[in-house]
Protein backbone atom coordinates (compact mmCIF):
# COMPACT_ATOMS: atom_id res chain seq x y z
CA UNK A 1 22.94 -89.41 -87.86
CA UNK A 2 20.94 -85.86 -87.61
CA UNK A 3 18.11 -87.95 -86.06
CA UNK A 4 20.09 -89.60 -82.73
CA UNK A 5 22.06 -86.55 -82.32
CA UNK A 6 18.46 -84.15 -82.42
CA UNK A 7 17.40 -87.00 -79.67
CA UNK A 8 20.74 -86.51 -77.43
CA UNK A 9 20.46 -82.59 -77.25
CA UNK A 10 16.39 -83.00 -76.48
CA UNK A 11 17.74 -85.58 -73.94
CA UNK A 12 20.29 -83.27 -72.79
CA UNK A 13 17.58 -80.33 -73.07
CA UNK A 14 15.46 -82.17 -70.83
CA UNK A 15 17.79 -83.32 -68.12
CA UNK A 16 18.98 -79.48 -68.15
CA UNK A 17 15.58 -78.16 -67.64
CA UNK A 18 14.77 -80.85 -64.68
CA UNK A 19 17.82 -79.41 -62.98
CA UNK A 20 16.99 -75.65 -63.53
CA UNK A 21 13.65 -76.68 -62.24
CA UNK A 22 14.28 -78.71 -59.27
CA UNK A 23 16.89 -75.95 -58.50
CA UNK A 24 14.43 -73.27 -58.22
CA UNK A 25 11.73 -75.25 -56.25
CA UNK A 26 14.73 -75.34 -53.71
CA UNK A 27 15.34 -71.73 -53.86
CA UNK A 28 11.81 -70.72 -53.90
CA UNK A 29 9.23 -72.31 -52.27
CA UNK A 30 5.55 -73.10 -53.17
CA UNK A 31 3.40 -70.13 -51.47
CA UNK A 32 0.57 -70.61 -51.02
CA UNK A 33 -1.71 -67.98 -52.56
CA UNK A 34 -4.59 -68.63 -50.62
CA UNK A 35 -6.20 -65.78 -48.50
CA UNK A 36 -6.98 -65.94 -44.75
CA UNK A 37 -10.51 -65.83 -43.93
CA UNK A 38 -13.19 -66.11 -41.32
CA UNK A 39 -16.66 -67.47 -41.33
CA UNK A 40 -18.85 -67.05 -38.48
CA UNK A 41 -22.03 -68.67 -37.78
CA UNK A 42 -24.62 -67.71 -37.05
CA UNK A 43 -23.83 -64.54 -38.17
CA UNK A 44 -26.86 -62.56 -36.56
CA UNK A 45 -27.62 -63.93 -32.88
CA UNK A 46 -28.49 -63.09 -29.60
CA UNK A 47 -26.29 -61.67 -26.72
CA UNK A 48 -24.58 -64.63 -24.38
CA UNK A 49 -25.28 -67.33 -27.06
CA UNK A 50 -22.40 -69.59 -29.02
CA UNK A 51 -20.81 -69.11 -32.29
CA UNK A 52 -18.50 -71.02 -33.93
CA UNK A 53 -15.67 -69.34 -36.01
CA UNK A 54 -14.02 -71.10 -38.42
CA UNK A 55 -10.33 -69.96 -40.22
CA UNK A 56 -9.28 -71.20 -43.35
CA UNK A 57 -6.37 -69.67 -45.87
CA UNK A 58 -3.63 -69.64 -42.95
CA UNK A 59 0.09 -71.10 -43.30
CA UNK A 60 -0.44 -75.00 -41.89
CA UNK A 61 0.46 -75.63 -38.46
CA UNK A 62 0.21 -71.85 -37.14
CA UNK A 63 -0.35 -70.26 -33.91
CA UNK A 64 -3.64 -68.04 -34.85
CA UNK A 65 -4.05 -64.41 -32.40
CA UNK A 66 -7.53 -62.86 -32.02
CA UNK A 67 -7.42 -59.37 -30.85
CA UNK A 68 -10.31 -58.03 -29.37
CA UNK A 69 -10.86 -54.14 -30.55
CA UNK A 70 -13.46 -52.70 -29.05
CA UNK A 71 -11.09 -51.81 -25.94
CA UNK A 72 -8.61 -49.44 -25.65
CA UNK A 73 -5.46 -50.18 -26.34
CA UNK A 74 -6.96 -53.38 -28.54
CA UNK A 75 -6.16 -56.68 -26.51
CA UNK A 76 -4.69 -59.84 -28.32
CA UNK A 77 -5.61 -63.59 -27.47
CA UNK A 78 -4.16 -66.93 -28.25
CA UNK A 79 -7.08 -68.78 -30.32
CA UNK A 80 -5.16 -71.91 -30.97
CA UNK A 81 -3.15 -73.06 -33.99
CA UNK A 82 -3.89 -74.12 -37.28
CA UNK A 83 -4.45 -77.89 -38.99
CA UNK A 84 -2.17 -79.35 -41.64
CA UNK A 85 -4.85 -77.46 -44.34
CA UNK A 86 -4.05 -73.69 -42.69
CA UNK A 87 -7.87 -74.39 -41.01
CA UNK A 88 -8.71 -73.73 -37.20
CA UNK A 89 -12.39 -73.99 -35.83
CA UNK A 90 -13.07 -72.43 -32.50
CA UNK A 91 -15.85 -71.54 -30.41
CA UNK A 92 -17.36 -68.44 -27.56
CA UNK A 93 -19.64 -66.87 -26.44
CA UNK A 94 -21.25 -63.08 -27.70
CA UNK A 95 -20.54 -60.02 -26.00
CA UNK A 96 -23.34 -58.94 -23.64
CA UNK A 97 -23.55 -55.81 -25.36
CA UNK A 98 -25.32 -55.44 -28.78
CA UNK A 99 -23.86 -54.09 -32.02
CA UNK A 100 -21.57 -55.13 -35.00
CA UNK A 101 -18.92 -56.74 -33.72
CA UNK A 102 -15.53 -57.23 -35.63
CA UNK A 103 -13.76 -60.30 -35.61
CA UNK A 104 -10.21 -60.25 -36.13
CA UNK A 105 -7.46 -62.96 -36.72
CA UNK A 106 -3.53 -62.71 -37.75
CA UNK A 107 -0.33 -64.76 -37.06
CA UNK A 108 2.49 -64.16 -34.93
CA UNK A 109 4.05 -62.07 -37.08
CA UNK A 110 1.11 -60.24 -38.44
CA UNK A 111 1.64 -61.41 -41.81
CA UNK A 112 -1.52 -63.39 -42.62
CA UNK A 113 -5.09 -61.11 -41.57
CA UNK A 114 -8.60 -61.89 -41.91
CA UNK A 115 -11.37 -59.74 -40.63
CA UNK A 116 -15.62 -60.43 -40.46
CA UNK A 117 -18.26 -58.97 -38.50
CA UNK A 118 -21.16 -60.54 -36.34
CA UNK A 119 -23.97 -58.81 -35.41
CA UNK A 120 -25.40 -59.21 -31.52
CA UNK A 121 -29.26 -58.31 -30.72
């Protein structure tokens, strides 16, 4: 008799715990904990010739801004919007000018940020 009714409150135990569980997965979503970043390449090159930059780390499905700050007031451009994996590839052309140049990506609400540097000869 002890043994079926340990095995009814496990059972009940269990079913209890799914519920809690599933509740909570309801209330709070999965978030991803992944950070936004950008990879350039090349990284060093010449002034007028293409790069590619490529985003990864961003919410899925997301219209990514690129701000250009080396004007002022700062300027902000659509780049184009995120895969199903948060990942967006997109490609220009350098500045004429050499230097370090910053590179500069966020969302709409300027939430998610990632920031790298290419360098123009």
């Amino acid at each position: 008799m002890n043994g079926s009714r340990a095995a009814a409150l496990i059972l009940i135990a269990l079913v209890i715990g799914l519920i809690v569980g599933y509740s909570v997965s309801i209330v709070i979503p999965y978030q991803s904990t992944q950070k936004p970043g950008i990879t350039v390449s090349p990284v060093s090159l010449s002034s007028g010739a293409n790069f590619t930059v490529t985003l990864t780390g961003f919410p899925a499905n997301t219209v990514i801004y690129g701000w250009t700050v080396n004007q002022d007031p700062p300027s902000c451009f659509v780049v184009g919007t995120t895969d199903a994996n948060g990942k967006l590839v997109s490609s220009a052309c350098a500045p004429a000018a050499a230097g370090m140049w910053p590179l500069v990506a966020c969302d709409k609400s300027q939430t998610h940020w990632a920031v790298t540097y290419m360098t123009v000869k």
